[in-house]
C-alpha atoms as a PDB file:
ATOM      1  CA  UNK A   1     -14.823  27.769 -42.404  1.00  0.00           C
ATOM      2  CA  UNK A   2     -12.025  30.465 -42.076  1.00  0.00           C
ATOM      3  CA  UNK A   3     -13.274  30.969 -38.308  1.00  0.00           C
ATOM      4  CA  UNK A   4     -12.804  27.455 -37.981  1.00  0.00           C
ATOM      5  CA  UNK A   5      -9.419  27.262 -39.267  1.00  0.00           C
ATOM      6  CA  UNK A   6      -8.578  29.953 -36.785  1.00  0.00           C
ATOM      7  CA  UNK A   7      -9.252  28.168 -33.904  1.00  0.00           C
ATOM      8  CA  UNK A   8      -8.093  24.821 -34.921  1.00  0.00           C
ATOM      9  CA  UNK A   9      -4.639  26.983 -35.509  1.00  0.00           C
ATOM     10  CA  UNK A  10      -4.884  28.506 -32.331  1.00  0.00           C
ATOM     11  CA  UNK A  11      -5.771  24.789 -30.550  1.00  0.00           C
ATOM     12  CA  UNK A  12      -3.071  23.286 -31.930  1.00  0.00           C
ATOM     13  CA  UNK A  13      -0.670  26.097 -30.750  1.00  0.00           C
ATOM     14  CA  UNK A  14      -1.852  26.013 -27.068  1.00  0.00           C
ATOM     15  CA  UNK A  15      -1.573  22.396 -26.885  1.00  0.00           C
ATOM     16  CA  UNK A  16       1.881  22.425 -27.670  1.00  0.00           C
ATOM     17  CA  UNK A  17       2.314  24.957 -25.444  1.00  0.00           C
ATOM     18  CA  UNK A  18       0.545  23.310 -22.629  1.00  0.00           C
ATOM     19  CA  UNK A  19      -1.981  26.066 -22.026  1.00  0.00           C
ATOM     20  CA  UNK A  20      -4.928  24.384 -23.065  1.00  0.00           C
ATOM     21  CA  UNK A  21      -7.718  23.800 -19.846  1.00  0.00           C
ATOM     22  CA  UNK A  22      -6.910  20.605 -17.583  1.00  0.00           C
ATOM     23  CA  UNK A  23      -9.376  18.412 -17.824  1.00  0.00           C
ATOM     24  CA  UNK A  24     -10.833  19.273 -14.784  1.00  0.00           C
ATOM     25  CA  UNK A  25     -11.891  22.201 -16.185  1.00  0.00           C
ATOM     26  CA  UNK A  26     -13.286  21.252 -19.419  1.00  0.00           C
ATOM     27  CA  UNK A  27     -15.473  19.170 -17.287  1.00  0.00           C
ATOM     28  CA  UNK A  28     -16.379  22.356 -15.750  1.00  0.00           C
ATOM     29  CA  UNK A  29     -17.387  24.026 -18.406  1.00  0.00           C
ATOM     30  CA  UNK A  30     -19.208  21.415 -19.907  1.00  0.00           C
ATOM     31  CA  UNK A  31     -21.818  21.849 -17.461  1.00  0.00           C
ATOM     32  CA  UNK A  32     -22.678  25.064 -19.174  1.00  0.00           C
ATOM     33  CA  UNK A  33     -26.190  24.945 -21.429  1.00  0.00           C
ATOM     34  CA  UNK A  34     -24.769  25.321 -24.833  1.00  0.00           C
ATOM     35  CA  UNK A  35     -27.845  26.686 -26.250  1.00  0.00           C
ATOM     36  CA  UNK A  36     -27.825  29.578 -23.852  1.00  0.00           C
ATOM     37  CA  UNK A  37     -23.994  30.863 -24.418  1.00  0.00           C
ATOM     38  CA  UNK A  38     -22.915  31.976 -27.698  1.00  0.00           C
ATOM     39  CA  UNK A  39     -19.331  33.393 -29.319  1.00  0.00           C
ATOM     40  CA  UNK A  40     -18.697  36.689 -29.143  1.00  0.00           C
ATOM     41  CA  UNK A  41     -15.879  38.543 -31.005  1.00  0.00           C
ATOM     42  CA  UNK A  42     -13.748  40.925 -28.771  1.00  0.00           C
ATOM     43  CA  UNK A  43     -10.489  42.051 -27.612  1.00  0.00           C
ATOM     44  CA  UNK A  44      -9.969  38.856 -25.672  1.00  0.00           C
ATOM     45  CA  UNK A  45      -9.811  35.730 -27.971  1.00  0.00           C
ATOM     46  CA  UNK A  46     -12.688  32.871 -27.953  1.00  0.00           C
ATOM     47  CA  UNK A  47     -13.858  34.041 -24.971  1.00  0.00           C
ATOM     48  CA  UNK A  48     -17.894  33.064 -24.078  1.00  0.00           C
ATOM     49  CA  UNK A  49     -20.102  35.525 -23.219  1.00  0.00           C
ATOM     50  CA  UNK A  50     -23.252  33.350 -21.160  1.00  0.00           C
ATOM     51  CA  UNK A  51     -26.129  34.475 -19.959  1.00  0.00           C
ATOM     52  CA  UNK A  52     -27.966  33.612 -16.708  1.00  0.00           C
ATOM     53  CA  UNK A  53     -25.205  31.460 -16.109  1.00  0.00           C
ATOM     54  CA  UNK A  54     -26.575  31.041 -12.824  1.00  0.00           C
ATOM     55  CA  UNK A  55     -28.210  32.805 -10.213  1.00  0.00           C
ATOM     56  CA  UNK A  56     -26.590  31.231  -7.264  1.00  0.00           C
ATOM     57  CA  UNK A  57     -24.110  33.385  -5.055  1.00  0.00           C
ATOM     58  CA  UNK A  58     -20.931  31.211  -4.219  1.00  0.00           C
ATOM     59  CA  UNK A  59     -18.382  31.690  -1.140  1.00  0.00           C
ATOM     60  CA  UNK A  60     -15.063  29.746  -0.745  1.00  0.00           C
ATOM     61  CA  UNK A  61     -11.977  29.773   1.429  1.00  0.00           C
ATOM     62  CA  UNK A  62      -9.558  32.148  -0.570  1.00  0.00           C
ATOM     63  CA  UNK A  63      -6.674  31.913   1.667  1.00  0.00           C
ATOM     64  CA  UNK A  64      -4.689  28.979   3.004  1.00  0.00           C
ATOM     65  CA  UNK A  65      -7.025  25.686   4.967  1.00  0.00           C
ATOM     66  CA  UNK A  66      -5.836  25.427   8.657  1.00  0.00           C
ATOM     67  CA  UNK A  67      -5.047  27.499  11.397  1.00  0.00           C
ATOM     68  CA  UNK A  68      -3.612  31.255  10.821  1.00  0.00           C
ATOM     69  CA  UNK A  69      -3.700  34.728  11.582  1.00  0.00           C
ATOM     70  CA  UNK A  70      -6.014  35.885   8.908  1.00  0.00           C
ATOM     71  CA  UNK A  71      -8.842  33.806   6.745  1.00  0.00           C
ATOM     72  CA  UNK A  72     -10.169  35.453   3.966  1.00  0.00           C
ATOM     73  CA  UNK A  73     -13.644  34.316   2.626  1.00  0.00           C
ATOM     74  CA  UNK A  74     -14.848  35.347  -1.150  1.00  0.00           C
ATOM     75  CA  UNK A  75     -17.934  35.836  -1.900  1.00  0.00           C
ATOM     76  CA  UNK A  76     -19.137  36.581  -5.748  1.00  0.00           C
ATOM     77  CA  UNK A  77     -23.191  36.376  -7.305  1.00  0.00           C
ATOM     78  CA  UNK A  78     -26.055  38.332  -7.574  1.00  0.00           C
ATOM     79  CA  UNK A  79     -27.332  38.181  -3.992  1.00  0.00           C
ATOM     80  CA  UNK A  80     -23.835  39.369  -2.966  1.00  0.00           C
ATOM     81  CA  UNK A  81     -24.765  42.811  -1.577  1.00  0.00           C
ATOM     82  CA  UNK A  82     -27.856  41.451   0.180  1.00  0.00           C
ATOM     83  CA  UNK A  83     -25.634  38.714   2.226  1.00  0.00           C
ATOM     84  CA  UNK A  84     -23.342  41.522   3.231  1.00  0.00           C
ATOM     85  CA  UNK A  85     -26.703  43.403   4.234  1.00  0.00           C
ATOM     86  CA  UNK A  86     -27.733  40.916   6.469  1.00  0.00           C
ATOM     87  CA  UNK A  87     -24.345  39.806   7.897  1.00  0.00           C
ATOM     88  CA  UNK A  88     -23.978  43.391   8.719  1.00  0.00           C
ATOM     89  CA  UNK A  89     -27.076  44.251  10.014  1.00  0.00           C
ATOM     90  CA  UNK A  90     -26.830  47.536   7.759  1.00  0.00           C
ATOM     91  CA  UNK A  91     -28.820  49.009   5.068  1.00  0.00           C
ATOM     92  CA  UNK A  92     -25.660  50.892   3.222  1.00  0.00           C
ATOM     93  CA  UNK A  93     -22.945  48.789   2.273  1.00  0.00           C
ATOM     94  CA  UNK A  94     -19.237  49.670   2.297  1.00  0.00           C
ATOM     95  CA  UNK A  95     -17.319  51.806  -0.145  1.00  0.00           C
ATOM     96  CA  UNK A  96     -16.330  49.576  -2.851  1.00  0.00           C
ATOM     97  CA  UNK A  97     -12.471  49.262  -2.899  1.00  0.00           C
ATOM     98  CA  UNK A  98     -11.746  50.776   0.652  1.00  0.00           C
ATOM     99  CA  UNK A  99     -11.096  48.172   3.356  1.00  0.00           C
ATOM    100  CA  UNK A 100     -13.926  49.108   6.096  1.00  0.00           C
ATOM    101  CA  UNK A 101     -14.326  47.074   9.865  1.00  0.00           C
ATOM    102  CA  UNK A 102     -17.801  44.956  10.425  1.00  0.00           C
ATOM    103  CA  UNK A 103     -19.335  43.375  13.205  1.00  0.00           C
ATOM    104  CA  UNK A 104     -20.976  39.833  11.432  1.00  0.00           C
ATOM    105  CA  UNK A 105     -23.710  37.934  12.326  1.00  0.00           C
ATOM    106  CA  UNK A 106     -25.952  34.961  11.869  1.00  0.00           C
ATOM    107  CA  UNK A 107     -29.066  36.176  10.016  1.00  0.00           C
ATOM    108  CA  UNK A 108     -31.075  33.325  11.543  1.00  0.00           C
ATOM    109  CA  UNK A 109     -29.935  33.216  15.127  1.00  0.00           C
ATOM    110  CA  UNK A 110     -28.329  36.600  15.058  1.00  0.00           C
ATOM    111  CA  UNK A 111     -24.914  35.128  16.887  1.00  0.00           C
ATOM    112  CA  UNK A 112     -21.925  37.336  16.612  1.00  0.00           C
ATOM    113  CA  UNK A 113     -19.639  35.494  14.565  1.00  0.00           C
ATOM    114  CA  UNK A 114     -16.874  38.001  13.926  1.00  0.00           C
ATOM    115  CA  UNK A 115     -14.849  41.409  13.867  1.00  0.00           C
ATOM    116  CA  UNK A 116     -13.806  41.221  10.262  1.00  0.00           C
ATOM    117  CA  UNK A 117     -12.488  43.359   7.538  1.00  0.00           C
ATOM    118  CA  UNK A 118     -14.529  43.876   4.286  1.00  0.00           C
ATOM    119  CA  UNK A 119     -13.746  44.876   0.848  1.00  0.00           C
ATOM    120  CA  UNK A 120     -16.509  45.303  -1.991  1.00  0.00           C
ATOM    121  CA  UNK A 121     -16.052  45.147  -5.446  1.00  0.00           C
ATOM    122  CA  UNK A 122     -19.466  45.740  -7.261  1.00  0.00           C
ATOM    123  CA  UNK A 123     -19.346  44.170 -11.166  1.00  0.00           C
ATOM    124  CA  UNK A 124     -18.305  44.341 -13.386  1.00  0.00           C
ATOM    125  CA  UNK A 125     -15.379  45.678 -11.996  1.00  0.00           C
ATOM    126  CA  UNK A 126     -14.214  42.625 -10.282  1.00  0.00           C
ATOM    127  CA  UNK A 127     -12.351  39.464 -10.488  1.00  0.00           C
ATOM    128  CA  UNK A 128     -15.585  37.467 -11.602  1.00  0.00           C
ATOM    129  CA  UNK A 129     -17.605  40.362 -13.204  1.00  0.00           C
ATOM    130  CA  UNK A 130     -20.202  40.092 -10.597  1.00  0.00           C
ATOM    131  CA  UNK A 131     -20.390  41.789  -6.842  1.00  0.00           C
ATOM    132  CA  UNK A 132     -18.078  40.028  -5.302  1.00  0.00           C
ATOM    133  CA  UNK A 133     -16.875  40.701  -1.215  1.00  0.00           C
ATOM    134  CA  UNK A 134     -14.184  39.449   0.654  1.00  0.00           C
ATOM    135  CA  UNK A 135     -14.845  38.902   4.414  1.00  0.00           C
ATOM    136  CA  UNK A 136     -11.224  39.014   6.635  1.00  0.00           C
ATOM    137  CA  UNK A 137     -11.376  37.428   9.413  1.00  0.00           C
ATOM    138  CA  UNK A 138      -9.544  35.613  12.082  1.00  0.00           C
ATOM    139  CA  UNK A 139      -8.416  31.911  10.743  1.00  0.00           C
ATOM    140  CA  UNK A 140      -9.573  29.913  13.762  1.00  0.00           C
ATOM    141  CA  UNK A 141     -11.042  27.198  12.462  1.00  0.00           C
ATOM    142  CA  UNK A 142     -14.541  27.723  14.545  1.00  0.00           C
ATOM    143  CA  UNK A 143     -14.704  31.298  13.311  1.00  0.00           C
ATOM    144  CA  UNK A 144     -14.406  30.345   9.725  1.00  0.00           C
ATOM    145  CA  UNK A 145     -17.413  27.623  10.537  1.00  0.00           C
ATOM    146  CA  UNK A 146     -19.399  30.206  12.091  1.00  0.00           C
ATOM    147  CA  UNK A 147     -19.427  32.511   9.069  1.00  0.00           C
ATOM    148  CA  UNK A 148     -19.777  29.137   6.881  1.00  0.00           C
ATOM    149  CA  UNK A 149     -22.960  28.352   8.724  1.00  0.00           C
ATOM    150  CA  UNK A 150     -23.989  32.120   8.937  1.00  0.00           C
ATOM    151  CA  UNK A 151     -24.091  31.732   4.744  1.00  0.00           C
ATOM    152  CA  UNK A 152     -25.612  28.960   4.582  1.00  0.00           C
ATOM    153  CA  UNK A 153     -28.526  29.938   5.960  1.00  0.00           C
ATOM    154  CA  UNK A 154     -28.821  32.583   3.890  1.00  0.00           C
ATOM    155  CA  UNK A 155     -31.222  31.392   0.596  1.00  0.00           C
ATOM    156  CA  UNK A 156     -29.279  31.070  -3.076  1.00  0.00           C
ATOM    157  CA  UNK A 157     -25.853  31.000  -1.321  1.00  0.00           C
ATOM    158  CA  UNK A 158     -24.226  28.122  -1.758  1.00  0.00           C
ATOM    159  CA  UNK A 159     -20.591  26.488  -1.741  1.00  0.00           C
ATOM    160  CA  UNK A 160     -18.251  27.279  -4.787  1.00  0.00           C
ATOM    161  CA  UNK A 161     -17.483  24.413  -6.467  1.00  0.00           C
ATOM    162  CA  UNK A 162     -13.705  24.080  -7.611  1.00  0.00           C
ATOM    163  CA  UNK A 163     -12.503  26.639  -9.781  1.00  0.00           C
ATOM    164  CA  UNK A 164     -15.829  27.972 -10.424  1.00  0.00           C
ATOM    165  CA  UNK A 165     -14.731  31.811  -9.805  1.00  0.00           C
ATOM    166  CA  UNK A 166     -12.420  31.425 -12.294  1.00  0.00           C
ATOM    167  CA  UNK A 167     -14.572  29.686 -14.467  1.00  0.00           C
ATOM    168  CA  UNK A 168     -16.790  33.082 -13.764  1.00  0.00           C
ATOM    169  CA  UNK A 169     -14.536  35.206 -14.644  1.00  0.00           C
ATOM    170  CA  UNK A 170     -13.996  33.158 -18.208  1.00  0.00           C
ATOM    171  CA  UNK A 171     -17.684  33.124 -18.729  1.00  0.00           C
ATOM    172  CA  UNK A 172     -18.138  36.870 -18.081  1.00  0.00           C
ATOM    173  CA  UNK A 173     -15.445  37.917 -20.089  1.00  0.00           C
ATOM    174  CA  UNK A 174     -12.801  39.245 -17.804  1.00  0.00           C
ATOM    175  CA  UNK A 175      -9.844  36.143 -18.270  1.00  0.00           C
ATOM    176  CA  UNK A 176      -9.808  34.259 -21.583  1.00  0.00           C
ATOM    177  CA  UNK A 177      -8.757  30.549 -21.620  1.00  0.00           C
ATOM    178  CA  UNK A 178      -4.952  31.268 -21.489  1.00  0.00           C
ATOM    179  CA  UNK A 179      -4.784  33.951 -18.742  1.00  0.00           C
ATOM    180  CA  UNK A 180      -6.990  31.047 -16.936  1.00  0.00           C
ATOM    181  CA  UNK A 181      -4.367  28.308 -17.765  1.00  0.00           C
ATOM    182  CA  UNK A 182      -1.831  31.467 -16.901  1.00  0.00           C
ATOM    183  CA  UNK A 183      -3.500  31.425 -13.666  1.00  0.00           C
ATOM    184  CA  UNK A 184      -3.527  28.159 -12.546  1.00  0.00           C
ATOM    185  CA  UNK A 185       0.210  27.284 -13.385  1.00  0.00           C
ATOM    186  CA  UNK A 186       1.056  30.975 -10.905  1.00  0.00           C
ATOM    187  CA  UNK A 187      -0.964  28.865  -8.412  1.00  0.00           C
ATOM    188  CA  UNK A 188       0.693  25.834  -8.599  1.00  0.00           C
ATOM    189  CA  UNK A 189       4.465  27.611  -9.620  1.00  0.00           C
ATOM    190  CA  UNK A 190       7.270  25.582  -7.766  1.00  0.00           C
ATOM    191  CA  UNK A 191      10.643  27.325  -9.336  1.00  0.00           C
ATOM    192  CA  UNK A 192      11.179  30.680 -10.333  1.00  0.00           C
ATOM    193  CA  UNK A 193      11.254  29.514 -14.399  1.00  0.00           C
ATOM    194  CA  UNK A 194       7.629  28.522 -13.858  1.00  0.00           C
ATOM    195  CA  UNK A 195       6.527  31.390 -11.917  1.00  0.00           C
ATOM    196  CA  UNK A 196       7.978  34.067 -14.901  1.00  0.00           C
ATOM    197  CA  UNK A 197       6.036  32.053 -17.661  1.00  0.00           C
ATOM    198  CA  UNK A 198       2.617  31.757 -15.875  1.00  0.00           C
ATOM    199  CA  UNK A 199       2.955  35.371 -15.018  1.00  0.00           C
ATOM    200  CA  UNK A 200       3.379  36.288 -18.678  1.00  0.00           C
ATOM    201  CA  UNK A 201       0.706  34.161 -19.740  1.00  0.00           C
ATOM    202  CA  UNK A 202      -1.873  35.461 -17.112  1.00  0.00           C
ATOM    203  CA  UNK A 203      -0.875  38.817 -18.541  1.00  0.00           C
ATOM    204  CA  UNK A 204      -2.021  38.164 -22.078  1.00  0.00           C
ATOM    205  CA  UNK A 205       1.198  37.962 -23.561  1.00  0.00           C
ATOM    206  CA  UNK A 206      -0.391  34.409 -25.779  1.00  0.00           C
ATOM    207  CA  UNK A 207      -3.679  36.103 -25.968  1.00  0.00           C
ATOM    208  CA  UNK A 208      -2.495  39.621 -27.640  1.00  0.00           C
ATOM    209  CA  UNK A 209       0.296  37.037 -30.001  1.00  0.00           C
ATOM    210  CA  UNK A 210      -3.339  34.957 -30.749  1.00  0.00           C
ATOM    211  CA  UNK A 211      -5.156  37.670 -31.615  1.00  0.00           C
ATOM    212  CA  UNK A 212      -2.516  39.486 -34.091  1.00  0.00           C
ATOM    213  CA  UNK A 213      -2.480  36.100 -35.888  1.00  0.00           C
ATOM    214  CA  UNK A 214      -6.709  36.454 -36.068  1.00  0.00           C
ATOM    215  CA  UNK A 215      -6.866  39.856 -37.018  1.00  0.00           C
ATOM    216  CA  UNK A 216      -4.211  39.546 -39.813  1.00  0.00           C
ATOM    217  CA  UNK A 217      -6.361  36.449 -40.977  1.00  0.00           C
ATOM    218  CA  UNK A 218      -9.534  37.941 -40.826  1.00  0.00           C
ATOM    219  CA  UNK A 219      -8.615  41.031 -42.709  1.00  0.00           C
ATOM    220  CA  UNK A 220      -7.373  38.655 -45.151  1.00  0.00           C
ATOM    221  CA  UNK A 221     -10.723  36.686 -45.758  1.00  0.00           C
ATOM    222  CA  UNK A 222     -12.367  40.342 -45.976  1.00  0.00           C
ATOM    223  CA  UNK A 223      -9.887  41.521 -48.379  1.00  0.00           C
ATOM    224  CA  UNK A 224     -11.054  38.379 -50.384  1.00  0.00           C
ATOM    225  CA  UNK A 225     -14.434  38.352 -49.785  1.00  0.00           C
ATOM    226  CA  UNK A 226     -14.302  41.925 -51.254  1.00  0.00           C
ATOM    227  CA  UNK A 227     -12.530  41.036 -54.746  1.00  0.00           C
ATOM    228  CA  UNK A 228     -14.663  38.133 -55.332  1.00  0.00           C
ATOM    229  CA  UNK A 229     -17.976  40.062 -54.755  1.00  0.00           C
ATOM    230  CA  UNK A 230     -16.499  43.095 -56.275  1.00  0.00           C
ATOM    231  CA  UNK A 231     -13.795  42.134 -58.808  1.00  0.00           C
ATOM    232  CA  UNK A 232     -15.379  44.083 -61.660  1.00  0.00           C
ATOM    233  CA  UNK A 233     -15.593  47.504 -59.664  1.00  0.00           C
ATOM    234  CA  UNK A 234     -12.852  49.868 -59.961  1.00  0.00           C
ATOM    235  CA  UNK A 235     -12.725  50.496 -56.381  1.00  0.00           C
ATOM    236  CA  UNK A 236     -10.518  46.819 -55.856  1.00  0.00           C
ATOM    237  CA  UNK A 237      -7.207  47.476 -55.715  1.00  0.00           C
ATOM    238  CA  UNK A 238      -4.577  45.406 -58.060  1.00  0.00           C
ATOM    239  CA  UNK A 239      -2.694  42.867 -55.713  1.00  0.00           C
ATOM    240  CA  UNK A 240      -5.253  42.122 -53.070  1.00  0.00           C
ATOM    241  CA  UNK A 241      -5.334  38.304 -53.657  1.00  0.00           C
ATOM    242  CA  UNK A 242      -1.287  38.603 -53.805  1.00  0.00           C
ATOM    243  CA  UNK A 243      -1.281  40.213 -50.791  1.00  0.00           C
ATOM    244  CA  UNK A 244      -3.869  37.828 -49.007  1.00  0.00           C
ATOM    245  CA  UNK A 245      -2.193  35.416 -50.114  1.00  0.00           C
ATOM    246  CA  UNK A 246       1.615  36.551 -48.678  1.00  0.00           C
ATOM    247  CA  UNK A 247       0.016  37.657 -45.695  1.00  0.00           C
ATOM    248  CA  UNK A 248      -1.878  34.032 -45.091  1.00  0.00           C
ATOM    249  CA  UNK A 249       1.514  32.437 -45.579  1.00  0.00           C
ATOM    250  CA  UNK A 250       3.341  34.725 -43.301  1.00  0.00           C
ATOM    251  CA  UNK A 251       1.157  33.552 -40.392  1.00  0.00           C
ATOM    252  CA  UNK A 252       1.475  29.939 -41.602  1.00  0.00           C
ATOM    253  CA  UNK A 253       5.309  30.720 -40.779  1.00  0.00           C
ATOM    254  CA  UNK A 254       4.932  32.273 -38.259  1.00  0.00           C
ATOM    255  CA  UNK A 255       2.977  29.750 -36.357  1.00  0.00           C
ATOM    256  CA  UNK A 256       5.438  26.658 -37.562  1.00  0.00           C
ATOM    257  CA  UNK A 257       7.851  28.711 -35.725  1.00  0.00           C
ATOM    258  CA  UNK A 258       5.903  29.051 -32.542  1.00  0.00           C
ATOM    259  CA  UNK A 259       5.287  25.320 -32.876  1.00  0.00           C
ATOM    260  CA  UNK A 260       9.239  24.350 -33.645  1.00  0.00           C
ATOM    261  CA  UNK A 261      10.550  24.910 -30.052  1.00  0.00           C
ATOM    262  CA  UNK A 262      10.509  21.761 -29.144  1.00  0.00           C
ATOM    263  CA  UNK A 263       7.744  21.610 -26.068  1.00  0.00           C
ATOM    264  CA  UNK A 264       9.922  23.637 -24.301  1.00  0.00           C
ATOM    265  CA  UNK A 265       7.209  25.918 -22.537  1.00  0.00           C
ATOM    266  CA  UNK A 266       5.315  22.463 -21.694  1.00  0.00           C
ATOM    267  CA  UNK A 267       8.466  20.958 -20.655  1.00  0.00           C
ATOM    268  CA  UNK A 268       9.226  23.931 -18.359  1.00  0.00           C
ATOM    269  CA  UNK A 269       5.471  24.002 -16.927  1.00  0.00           C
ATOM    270  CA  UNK A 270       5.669  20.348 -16.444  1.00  0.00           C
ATOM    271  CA  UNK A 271       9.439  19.327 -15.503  1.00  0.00           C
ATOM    272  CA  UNK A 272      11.015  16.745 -16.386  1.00  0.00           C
ATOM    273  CA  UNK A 273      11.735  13.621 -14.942  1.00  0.00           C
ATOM    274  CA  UNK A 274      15.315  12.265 -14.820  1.00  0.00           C
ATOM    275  CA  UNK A 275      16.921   9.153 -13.231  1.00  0.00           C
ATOM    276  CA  UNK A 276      20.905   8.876 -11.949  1.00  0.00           C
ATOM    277  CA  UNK A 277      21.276   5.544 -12.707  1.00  0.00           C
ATOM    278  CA  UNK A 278      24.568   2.941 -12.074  1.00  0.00           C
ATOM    279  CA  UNK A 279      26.355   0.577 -10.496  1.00  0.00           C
ATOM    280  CA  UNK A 280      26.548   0.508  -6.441  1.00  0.00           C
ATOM    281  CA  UNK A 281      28.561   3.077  -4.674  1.00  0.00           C
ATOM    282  CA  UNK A 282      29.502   4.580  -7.854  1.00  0.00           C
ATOM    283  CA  UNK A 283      28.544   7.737  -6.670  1.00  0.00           C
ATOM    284  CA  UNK A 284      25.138   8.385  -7.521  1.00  0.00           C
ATOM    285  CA  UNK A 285      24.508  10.074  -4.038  1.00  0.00           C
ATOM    286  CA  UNK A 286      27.579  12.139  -3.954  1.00  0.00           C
ATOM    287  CA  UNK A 287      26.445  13.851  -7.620  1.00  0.00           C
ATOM    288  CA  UNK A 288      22.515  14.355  -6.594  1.00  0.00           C
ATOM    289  CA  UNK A 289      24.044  15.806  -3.484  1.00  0.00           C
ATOM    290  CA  UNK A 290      26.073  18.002  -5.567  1.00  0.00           C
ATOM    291  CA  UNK A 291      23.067  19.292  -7.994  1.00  0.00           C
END
């Protein structure tokens, strides 16, 4: 019950604070088998640790759609370092976290597609927690459907859905739910305001506040736990419910606090829409003009 009361404190402080998922990716996460995840307890608050999520290897577009100068191409699964075999045509792959220069090809008709740069990141230590590789290569739009097709006809590699290597990431532990919401809003940042407050959120500054507030309540319902199971011994200290007690109301505080700013970090994530409003030629141009 105390575990629940954690998170409901922690839901309701997000939400006001606008960090909880968009719905788009609660949708996304609902796909996940419930009886095959369960929660774990670690530095990173309510994260999910899942197993055999899935054994498909995803690619996506990482850089901009259209025509440019440089396209870069993400790949992240299981199969990872066996697609960058066979696009390479070479049995050792490239030393992880040093850029190194490829010729690739189609595995199936073996058609040069490319002159590309490479970077590997073998898991965990990556963005997702898998093997994950990031193909450079020129933006022409025929190149990046060559290397497309090249993929595709590679078995277990499929398309990334939206947001699913962030939704990897969650699911292997490496972003909790507000570094993800942090990094969504630095996606979509528009002013300099929003760009500061999605940075500090993708930085953990909510998660390490979060977890203070969990830890302090935890030790609390262990500190309890302990006098009511062994409130005859003389190894309980005098004061522990007093202290459980003040320290239980100090986080109830401290969280009305957090919640009395009036919505100004959803406000400032969001905007806010306002209308100049009057009579004709009263000057309504002149003073948006002026803002």
């Amino acid at each position: 019950m105390l575990s629940r009361s954690i998170l409901t404190c922690f839901t309701a402080a997000s939400r006001h604070n606008g960090i909880l998922p968009t719905r788009k990716l609660r949708l996304c996460f609902s796909r996940v088998d419930l009886k095959r995840r369960t929660f774990t307890r670690s530095i990173r608050p309510y994260s999910i640790s899942c197993y055999d999520v899935t054994s498909d290897t995803i690619y996506a577009l990482a850089s901009g759609h259209g025509k440019c100068g440089i396209a870069v191409i993400r790949l992240s699964g299981p199969s990872a370092s066996l697609v960058l075999k066979e696009l390479t045509g070479r049995k050792q792959l490239p030393i992880p976290r040093q850029a190194s220069i490829r010729r690739l090809h189609d595995s199936v008709s073996g058609e040069h597609v490319d002159r590309a740069l490479l970077l590997w990141f073998p898991g965990p230590n990556s963005f997702t927690g898998e093997d994950v590789c990031e193909f450079h290569i020129h933006g022409g739009i025929a190149v990046i459907s060559a290397l497309y097709h090249a993929l595709d006809n590679i078995p277990g590699v499929r398309p990334a859905e939206p947001g699913e290597f962030t939704k990897r990431a969650f699911l292997n532990g490496k972003l909790d739910l507000t570094e993800v919401e942090g990094l969504g809003d630095l996606i979509h940042a528009e002013t300099e305001a929003q760009r500061k407050q999605a940075l500090r959120q993708m930085e953990g500054e909510l998660s390490k506040l979060y977890k203070d507030w969990k830890d302090r309540l935890v030790k609390c319902a262990a500190n309890i736990e302990a006098y009511i199971d062994f409130s005859e011994d003389d190894n309980i200290e005098d004061g522990v419910l007093e202290d459980a007690n003040n320290s239980v109301k100090l986080v109830k505080d401290e969280i009305s606090e957090h919640l009395s700013d009036n919505r100004r970090g959803e406000m400032l994530r969001s905007g806010v829409h306002v209308a100049i409003a009057g009579p004709p030629n009263a000057g309504k141009s002149s003073l948006f003009n002026a803002i």
